[in-house]
Protein backbone atom coordinates (compact mmCIF):
# COMPACT_ATOMS: atom_id res chain seq x y z
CA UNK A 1 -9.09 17.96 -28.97
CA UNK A 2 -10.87 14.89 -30.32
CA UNK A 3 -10.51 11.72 -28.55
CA UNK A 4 -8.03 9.00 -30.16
CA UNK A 5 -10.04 5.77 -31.65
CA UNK A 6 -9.05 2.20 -30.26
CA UNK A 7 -8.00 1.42 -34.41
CA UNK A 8 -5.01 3.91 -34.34
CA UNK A 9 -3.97 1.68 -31.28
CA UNK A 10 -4.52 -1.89 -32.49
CA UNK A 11 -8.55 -2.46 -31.32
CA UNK A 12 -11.62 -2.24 -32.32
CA UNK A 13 -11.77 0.64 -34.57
CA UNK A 14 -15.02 1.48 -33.45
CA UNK A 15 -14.57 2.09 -30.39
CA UNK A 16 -13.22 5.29 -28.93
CA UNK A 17 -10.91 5.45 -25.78
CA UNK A 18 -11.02 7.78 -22.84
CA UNK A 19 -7.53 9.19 -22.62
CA UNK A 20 -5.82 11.40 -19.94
CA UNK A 21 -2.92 12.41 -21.00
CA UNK A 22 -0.05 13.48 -18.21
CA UNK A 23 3.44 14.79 -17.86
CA UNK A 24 5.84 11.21 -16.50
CA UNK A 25 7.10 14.21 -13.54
CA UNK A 26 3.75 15.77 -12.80
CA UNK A 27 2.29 12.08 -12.39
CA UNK A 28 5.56 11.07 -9.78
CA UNK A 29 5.23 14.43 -8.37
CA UNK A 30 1.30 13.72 -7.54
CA UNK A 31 1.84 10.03 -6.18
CA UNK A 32 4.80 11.48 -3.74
CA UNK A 33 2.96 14.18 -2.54
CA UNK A 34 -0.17 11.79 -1.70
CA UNK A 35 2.12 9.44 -0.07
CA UNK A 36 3.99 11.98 1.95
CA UNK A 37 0.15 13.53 3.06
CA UNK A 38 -0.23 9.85 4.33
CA UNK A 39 3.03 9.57 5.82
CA UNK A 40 2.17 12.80 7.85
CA UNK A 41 -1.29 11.57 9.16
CA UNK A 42 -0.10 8.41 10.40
CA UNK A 43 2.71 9.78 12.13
CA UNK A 44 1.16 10.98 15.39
CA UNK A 45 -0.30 7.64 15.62
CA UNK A 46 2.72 5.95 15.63
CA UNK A 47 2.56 4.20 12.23
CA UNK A 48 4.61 5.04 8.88
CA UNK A 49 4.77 4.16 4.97
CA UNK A 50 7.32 1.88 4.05
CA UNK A 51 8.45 1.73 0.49
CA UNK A 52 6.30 1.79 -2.09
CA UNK A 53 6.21 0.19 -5.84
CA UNK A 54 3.58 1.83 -8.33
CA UNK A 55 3.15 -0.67 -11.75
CA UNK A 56 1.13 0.43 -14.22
CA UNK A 57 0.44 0.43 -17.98
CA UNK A 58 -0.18 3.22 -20.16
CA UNK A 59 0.62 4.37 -23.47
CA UNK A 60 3.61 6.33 -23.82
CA UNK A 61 4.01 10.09 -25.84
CA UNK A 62 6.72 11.88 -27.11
CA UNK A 63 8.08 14.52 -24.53
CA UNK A 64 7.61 12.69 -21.68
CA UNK A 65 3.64 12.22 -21.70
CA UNK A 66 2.14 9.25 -20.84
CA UNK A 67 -1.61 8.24 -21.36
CA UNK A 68 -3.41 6.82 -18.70
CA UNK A 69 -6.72 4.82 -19.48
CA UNK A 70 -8.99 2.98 -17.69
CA UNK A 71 -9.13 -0.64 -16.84
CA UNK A 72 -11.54 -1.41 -19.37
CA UNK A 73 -10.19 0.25 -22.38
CA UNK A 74 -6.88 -1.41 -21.05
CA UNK A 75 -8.43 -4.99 -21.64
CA UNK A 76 -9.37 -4.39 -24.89
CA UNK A 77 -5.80 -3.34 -26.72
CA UNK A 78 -3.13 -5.40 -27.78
CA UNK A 79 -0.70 -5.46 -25.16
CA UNK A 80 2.41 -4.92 -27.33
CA UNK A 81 0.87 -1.22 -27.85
CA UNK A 82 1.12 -0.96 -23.92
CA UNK A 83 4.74 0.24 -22.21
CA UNK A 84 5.13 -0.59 -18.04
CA UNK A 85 6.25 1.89 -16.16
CA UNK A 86 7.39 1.57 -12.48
CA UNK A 87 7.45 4.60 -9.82
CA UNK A 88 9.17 3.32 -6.26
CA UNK A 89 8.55 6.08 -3.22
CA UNK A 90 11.15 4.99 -0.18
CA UNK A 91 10.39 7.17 2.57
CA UNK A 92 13.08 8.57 4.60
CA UNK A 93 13.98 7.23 7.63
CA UNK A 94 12.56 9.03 10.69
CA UNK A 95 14.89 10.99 13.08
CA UNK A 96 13.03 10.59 16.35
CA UNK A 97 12.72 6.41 15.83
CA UNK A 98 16.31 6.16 15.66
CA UNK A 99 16.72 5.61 19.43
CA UNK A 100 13.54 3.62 19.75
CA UNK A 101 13.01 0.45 20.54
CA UNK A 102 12.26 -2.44 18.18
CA UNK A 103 9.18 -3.57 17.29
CA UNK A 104 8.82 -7.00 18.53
CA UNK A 105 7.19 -10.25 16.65
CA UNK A 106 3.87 -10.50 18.32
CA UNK A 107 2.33 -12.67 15.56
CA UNK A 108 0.57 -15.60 16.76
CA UNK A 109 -0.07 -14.07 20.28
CA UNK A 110 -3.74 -13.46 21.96
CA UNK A 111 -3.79 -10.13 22.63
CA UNK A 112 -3.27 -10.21 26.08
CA UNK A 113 0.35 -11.78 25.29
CA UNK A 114 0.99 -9.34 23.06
CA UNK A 115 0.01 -6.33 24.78
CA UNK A 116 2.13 -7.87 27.79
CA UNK A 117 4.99 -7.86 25.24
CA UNK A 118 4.74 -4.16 23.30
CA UNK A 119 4.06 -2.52 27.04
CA UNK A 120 7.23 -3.94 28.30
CA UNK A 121 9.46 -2.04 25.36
CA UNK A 122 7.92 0.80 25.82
CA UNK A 123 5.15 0.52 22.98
CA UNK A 124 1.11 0.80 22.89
CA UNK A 125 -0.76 -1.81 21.48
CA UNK A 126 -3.48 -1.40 19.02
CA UNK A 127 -5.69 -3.75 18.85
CA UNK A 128 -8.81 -4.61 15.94
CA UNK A 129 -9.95 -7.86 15.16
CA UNK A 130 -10.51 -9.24 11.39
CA UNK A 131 -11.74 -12.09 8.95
CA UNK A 132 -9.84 -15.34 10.45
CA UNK A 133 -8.82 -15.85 6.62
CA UNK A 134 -6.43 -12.83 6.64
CA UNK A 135 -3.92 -15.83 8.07
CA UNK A 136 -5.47 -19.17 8.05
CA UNK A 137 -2.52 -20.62 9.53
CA UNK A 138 -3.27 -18.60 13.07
CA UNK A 139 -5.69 -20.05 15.42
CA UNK A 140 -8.78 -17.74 16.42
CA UNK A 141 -7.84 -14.97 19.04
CA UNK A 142 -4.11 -14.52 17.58
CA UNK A 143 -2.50 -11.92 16.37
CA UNK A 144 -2.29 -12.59 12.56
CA UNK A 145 -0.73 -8.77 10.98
CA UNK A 146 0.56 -6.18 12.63
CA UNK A 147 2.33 -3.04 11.90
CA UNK A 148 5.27 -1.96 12.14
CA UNK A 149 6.97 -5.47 11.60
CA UNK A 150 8.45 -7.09 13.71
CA UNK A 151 12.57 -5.81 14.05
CA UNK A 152 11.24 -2.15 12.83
CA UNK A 153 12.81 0.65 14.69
CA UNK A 154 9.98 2.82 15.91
CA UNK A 155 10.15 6.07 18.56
CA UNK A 156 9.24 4.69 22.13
CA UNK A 157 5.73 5.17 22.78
CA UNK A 158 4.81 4.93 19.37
CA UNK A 159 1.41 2.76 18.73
CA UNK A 160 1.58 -1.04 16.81
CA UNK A 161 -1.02 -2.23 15.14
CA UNK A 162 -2.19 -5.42 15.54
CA UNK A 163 -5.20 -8.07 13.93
CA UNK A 164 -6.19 -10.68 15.91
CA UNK A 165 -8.35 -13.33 14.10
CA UNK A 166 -11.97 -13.13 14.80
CA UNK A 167 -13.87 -16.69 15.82
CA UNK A 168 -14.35 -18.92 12.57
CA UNK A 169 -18.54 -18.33 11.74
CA UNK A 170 -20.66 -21.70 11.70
CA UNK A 171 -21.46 -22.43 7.87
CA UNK A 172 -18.96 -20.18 5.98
């Protein structure tokens, strides 16, 4: 198979493309069973996927094909030769969280606070420390993500995830 030219797609005649052409099922199919790999690791750990929304452009085929192409060929076609498509992966909801507790909000808390909070519903803290401009409205030493949210129904025991803001650095 020879490799379509950017001039049969409104560029730079010139200049080929790199195409990868795929099946619209096979590529769904793929993306679910990555996501449901994922879902499976974090499990154990206490964490979950929520839902999931996949944009992309490509160039759409007859039979239900679409090309894919990379970011750079991307840039330089006209956009009107480009369709959106849209994949969105809800995971079910676990069986074994459905009696658990919920997770509560813990933002904004040092981590002593917070572990004081998740250890008295029955949950494990998991704490890790990042760049204070995840959440610049946090001071340093607070909790500024974590995961599950806050309200989430998780299995008792389960582990929450939590960033605290690390100490602003002198000159940054």
């Amino acid at each position: 198979a020879r490799p379509a030219t950017a001039g049969r797609l409104g560029a730079d005649a010139t200049a080929p493309l790199r195409l990868r052409s795929v099946a619209v099922t096979d590529l769904a199919t793929t993306m679910a069973t990555q996501l449901d790999d994922a879902q499976v690791s974090l499990k154990p750990r206490g964490f979950s996927l929520g839902a999931i929304q996949v944009n992309a452009k490509v160039l759409l085929q007859d039979a239900g094909a679409v090309q894919l192409i990379d970011a750079d060929t991307a840039r330089d076609l006209k956009q009107d030769v480009l369709s959106d498509v849209k994949f969105q992966f809800i995971p079910e909801k676990p069986a074994d969280a459905a009696d658990g507790p919920r997770a509560p909000d813990v933002l904004q808390l040092t981590e002593s606070a917070a572990r004081r909070v998740l250890t008295s519903v029955g949950l494990v803290l998991e704490a890790s420390v990042g760049p204070h401009a995840l959440n610049p409205a946090v001071a340093p030493g607070q909790a500024m993500v974590q995961s599950p949210t806050a309200g989430s129904v998780i299995a008792r025991g389960a582990r929450v995830m939590v960033i605290f803001a690390a100490a602003d650095e002198q000159g940054a």
